[in-house]
Protein backbone atom coordinates (compact mmCIF):
# COMPACT_ATOMS: atom_id res chain seq x y z
CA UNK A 1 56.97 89.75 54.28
CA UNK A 2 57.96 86.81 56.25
CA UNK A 3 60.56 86.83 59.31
CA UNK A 4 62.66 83.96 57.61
CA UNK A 5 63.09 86.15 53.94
CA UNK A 6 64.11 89.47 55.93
CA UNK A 7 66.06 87.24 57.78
CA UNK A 8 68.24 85.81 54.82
CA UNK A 9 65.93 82.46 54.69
CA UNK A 10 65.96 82.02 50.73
CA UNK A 11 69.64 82.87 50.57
CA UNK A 12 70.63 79.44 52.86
CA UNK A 13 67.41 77.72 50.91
CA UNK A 14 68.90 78.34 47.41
CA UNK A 15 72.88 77.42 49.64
CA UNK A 16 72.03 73.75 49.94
CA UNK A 17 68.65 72.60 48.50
CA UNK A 18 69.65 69.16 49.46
CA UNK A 19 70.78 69.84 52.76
CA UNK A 20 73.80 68.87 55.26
CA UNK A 21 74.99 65.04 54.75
CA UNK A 22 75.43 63.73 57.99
CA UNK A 23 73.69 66.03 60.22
CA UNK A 24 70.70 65.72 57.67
CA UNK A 25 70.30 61.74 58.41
CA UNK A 26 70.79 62.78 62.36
CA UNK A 27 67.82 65.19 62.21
CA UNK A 28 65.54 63.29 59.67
CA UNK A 29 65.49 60.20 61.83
CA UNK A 30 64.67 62.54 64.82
CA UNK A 31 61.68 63.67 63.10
CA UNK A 32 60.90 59.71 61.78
CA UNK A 33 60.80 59.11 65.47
CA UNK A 34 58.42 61.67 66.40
CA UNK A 35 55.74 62.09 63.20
CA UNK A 36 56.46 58.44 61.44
CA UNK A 37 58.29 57.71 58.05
CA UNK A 38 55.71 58.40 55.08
CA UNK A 39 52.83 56.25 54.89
CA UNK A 40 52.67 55.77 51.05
CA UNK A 41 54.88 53.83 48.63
CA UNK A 42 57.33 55.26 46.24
CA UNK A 43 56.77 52.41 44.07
CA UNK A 44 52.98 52.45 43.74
CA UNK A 45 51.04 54.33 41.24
CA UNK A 46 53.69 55.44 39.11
CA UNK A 47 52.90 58.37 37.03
CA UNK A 48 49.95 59.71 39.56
CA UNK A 49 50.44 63.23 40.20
CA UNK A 50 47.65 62.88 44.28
CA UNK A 51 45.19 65.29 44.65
CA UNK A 52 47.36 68.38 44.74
CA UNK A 53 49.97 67.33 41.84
CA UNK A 54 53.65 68.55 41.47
CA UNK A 55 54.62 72.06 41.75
CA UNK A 56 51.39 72.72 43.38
CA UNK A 57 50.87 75.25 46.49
CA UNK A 58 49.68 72.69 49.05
CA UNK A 59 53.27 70.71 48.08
CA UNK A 60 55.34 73.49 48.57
CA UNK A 61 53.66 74.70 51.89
CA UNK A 62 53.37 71.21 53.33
CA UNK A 63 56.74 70.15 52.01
CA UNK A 64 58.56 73.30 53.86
CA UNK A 65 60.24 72.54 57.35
CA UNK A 66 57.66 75.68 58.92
CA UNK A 67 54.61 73.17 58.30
CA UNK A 68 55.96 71.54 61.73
CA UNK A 69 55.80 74.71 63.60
CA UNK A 70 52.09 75.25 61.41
CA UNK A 71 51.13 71.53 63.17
CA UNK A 72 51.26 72.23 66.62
CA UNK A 73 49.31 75.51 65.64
CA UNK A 74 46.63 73.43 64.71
CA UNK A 75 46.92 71.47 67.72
CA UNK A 76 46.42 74.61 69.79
CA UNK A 77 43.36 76.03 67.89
CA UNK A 78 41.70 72.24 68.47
CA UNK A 79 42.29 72.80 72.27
CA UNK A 80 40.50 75.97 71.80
CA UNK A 81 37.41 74.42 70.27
CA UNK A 82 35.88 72.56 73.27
CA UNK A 83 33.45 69.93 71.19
CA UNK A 84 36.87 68.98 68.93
CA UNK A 85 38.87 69.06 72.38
CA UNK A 86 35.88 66.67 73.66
CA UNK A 87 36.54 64.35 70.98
CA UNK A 88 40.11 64.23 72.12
CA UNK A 89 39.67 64.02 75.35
CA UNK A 90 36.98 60.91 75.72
CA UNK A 91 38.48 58.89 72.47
CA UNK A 92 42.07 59.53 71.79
CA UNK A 93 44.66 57.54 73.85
CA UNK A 94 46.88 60.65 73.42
CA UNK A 95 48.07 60.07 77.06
CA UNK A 96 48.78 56.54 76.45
CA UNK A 97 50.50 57.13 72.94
CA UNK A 98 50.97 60.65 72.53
CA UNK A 99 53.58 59.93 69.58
CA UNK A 100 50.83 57.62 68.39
CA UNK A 101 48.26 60.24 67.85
CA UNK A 102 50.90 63.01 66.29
CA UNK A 103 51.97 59.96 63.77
CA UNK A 104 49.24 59.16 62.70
CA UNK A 105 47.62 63.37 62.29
CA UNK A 106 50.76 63.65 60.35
CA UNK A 107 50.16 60.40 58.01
CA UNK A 108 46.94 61.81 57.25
CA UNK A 109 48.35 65.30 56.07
CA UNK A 110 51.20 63.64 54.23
CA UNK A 111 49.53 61.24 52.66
CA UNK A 112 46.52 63.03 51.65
CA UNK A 113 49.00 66.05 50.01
CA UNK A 114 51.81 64.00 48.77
CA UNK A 115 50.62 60.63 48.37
CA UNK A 116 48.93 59.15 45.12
CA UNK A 117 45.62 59.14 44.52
CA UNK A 118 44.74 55.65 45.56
CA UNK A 119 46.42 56.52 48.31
CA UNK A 120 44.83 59.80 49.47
CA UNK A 121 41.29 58.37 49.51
CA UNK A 122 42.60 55.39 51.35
CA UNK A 123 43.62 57.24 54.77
CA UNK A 124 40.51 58.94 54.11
CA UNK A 125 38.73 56.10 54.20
CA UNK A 126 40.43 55.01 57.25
CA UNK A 127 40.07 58.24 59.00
CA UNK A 128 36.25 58.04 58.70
CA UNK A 129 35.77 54.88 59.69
CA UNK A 130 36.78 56.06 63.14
CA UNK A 131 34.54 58.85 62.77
CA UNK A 132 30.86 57.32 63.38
CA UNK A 133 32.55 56.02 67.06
CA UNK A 134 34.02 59.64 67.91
CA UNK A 135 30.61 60.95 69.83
CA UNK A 136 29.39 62.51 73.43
CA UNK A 137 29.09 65.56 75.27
CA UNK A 138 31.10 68.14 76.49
CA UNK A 139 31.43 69.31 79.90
CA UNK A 140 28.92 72.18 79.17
CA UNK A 141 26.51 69.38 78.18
CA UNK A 142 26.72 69.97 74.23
CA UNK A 143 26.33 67.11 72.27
CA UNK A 144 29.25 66.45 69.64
CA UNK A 145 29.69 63.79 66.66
CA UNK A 146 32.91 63.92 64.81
CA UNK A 147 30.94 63.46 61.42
CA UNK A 148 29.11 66.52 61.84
CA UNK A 149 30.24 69.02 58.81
CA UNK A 150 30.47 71.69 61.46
CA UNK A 151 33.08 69.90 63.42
CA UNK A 152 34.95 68.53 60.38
CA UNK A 153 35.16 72.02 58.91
CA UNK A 154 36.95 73.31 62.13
CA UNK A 155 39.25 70.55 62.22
CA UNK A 156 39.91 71.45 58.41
CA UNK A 157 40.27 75.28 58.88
CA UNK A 158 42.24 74.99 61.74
CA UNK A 159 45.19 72.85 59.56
CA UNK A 160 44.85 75.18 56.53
CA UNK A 161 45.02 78.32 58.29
CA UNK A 162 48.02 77.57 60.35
CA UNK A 163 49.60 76.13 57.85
CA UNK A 164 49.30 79.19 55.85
CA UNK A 165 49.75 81.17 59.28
CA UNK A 166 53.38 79.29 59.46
CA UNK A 167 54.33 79.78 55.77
CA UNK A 168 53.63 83.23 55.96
CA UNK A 169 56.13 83.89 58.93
CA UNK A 170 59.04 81.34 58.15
CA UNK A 171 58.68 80.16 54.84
CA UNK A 172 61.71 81.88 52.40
CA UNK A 173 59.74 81.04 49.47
CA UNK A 174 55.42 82.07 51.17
CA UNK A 175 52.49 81.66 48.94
CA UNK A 176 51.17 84.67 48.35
CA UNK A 177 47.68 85.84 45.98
CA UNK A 178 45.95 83.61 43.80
CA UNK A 179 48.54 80.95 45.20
CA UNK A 180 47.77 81.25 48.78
CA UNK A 181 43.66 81.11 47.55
CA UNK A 182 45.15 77.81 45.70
CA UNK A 183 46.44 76.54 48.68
CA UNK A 184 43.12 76.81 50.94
CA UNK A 185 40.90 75.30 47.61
CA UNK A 186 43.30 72.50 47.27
CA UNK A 187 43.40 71.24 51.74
CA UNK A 188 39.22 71.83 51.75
CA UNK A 189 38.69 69.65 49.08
CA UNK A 190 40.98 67.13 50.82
CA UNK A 191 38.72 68.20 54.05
CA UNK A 192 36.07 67.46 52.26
CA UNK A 193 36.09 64.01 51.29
CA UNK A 194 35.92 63.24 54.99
CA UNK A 195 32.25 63.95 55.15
CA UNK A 196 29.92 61.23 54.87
CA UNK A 197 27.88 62.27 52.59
CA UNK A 198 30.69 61.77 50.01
CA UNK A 199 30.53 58.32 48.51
CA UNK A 200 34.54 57.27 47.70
CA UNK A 201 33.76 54.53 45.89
CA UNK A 202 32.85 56.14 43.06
CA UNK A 203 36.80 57.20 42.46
CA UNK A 204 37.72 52.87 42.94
CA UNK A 205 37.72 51.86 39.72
CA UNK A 206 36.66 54.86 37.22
CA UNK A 207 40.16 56.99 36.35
CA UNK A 208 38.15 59.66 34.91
CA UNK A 209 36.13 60.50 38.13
CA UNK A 210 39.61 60.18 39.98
CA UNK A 211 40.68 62.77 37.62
CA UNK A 212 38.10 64.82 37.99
CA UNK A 213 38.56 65.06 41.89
CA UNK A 214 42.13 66.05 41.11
CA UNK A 215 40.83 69.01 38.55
CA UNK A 216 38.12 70.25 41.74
CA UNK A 217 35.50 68.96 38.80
CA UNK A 218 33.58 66.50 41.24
CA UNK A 219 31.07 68.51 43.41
CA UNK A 220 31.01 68.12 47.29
CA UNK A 221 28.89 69.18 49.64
CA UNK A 222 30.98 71.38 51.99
CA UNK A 223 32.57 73.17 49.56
CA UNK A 224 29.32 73.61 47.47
CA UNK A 225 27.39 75.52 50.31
CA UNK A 226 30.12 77.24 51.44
CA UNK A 227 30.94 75.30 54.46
CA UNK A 228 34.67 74.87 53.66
CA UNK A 229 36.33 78.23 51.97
CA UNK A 230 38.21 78.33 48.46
CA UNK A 231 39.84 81.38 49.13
CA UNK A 232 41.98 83.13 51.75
CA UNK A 233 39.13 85.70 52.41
CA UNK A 234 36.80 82.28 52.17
CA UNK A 235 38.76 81.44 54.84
CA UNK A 236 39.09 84.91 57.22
CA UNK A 237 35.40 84.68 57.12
CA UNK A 238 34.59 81.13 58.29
CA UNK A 239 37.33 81.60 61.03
CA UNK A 240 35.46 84.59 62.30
CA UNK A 241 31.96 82.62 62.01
CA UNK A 242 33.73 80.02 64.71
CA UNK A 243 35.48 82.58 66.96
CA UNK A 244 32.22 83.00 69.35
CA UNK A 245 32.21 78.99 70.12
CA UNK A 246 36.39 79.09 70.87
CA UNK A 247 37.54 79.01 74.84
CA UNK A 248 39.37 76.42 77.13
CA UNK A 249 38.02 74.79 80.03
CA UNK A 250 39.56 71.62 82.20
CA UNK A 251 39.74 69.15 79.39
CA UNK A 252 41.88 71.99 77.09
CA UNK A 253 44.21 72.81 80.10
CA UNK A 254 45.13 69.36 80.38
CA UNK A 255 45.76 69.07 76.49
CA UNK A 256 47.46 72.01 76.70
CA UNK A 257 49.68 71.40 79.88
CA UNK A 258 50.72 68.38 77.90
CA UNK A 259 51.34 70.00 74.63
CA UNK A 260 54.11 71.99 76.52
CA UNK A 261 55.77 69.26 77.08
CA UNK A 262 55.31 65.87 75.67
CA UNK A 263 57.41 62.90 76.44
CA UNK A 264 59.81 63.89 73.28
CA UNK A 265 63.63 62.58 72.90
CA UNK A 266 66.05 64.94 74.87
CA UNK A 267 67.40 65.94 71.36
CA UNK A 268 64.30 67.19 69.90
CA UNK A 269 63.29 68.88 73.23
CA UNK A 270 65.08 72.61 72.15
CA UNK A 271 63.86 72.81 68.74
CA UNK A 272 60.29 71.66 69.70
CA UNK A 273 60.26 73.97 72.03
CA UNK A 274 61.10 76.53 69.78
CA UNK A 275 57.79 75.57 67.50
CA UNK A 276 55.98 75.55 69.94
CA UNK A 277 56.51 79.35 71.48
CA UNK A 278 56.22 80.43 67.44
CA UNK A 279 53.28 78.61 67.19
CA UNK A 280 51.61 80.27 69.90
CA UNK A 281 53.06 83.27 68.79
CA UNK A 282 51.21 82.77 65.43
CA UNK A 283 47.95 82.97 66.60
CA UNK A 284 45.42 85.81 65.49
CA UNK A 285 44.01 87.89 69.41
CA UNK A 286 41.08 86.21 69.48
CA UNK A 287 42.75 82.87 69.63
CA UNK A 288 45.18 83.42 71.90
CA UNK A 289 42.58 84.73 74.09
CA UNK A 290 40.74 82.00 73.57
CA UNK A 291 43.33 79.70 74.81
CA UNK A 292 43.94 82.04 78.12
CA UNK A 293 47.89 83.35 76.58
CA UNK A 294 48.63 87.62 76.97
CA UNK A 295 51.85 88.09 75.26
CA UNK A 296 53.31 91.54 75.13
CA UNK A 297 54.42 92.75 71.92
CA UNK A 298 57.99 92.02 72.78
CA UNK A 299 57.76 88.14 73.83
CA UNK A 300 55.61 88.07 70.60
CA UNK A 301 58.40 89.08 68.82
CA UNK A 302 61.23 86.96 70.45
CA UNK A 303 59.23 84.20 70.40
CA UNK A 304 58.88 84.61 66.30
CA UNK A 305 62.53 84.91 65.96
CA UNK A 306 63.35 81.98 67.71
CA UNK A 307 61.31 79.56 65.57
CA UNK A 308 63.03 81.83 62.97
CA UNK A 309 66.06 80.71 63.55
CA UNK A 310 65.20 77.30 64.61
CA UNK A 311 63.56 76.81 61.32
CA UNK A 312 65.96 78.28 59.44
CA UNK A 313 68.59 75.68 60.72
CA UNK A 314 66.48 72.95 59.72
CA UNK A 315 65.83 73.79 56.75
CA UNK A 316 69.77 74.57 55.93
CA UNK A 317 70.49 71.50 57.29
CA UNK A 318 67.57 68.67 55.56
CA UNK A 319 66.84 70.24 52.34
CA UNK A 320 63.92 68.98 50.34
CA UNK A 321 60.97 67.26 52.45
CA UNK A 322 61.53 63.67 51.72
CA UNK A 323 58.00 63.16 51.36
CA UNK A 324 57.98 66.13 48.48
CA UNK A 325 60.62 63.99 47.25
CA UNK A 326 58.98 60.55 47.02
CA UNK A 327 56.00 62.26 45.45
CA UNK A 328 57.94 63.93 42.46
CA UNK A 329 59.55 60.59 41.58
CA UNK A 330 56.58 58.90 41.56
CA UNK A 331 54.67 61.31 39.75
CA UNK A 332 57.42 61.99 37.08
CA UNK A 333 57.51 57.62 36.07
CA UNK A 334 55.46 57.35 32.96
CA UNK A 335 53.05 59.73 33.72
CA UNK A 336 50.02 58.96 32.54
CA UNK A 337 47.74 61.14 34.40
CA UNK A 338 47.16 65.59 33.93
CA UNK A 339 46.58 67.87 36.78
CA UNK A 340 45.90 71.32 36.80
CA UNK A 341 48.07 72.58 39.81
CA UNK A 342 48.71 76.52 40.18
């Protein structure tokens, strides 16, 4: 059971689902300023339900306030990888625009969960059009391309497993079962269109292959041969097949020395902060090792609690994700599209 439900969490959920006027606007544009407003528009593609569709498990886990503190778990388990913290290192201008980078990581999630469609297979688009530049070697001397399916699939299992990781600890509401194996089906299929070998075109003009994607109908390659899991055990597994390559050297100390504290507005500095211990706190032993961290039992569990809390204020005082919220009105205009969501 989750910290945040022992804890009361779905009592103040269900106590104002819409959140705190006033302080609400104070925190949202504090987050706006740090991960972006949403990259899609409310007023495109009425009807279209995105890849996930309403009610589904990725738009409840991604639409909860935890998926912040899930974020910067992600973050950490890319530091740990040292080809994807290569890839970082030589061709992201995260120390030139740090709140660059985190805008645009988080337009890709929301977009890609809560957007339409059209939409979803856009930023995809856009995302791998960087891709074929993103290439080098590490400081061990292994080569690395960011197109490789390897790469992509840690970059994708790292998101979908903190994600769950944070939903599990701080969510009131947590996916659980044949949910939870929903969840991880639904983000590798989004994972997957980033490979190359997956020709988006085909979805431009042809509503039936478009709904097809949405139904998991249209085959791709990394989930086909098992690259990318469809299940939480899926999952366990091909974290535990990338556990020998995980460890930090100069280029993840750096990442992470910044990651402790990134140039952030004073107000968001406490509750970031917050996140960031829980996040840390999150991680399975053989991560944290990985990343150099020995907590004790005891700062384990005070670190927990305080994202608890901090989370639990957040939530009390925003409500309902306003991307969740774009999404649902757009889907629910003359909806002329199915999805199977579970």
């Amino acid at each position: 059971m989750s910290t945040v439900t022992e804890n009361g969490g779905a009592a103040l959920a269900r106590l104002a689902p819409n959140g705190l006027p006033g302080v609400r606007t104070a925190i949202r544009r504090t987050l706006t300023r740090l991960f972006g407003p949403p990259q899609f528009d409310p007023a495109g593609d009425p009807g279209d339900p995105g890849l996930a569709g309403p009610d589904s498990a990725s738009w409840q886990v991604i639409g909860e306030p935890a998926a912040i503190a899930g974020g910067l778990r992600a973050l950490l388990l890319q530091v740990a990888h040292p080809a994807a913290m290569a890839g970082v290192h030589d061709h992201s201008a995260f120390r030139e625009d740090p709140l660059g980078r985190l805008q645009r990581t988080s337009a890709y999630v929301t977009t890609t969960t809560f957007g339409s469609t059209r939409e979803a297979l856009r930023i995809s688009r856009i995302v791998r059009a960087v891709h074929p530049r993103v290439t080098g070697t590490t400081p061990d001397g292994t080569t690395y391309r960011a197109e490789d399916p390897h790469l992509l699939a840690w970059v994708s299992v790292a998101l979908t497993s903190s994600f769950l990781a944070a939903d599990r600890l701080w969510s009131p509401f947590p996916v659980q079962g044949s949910r939870a194996d929903a969840f991880v089906e639904q983000q590798s299929r989004i994972g997957a269109l980033l490979d190359p070998r997956v020709d988006l075109a085909q979805f431009d003009h042809d509503e039936t292959a478009r709904q097809e994607l949405r139904e998991g109908r249209i085959r791709l390659p990394m989930i086909e041969d098992g690259t990318l899991p469809t299940t939480t055990a899926g999952l366990d597994t091909v974290l535990a097949g990338f556990a020998p390559e995980l460890g930090i050297n100069h280029q993840g100390r750096e990442a992470l020395s910044f990651l402790r504290k990134p140039p952030i507005p004073a107000v968001a500095r406490g509750g970031y902060q917050a996140m960031f211990g829980g996040a840390i706190a999150s991680l399975r032993p053989n991560e944290e090792h990985a990343l150099g961290f020995d907590l004790s039992r005891a700062v384990r569990s005070a670190l927990t609690t305080r994202a608890a809390v901090t989370l639990s204020a957040m939530r009390l005082a925003t409500g309902i994700s306003p991307s969740r919220k774009i999404a649902e009105e757009r889907a629910s205009h003359d909806e002329p599209h199915t999805v199977k969501t579970q």
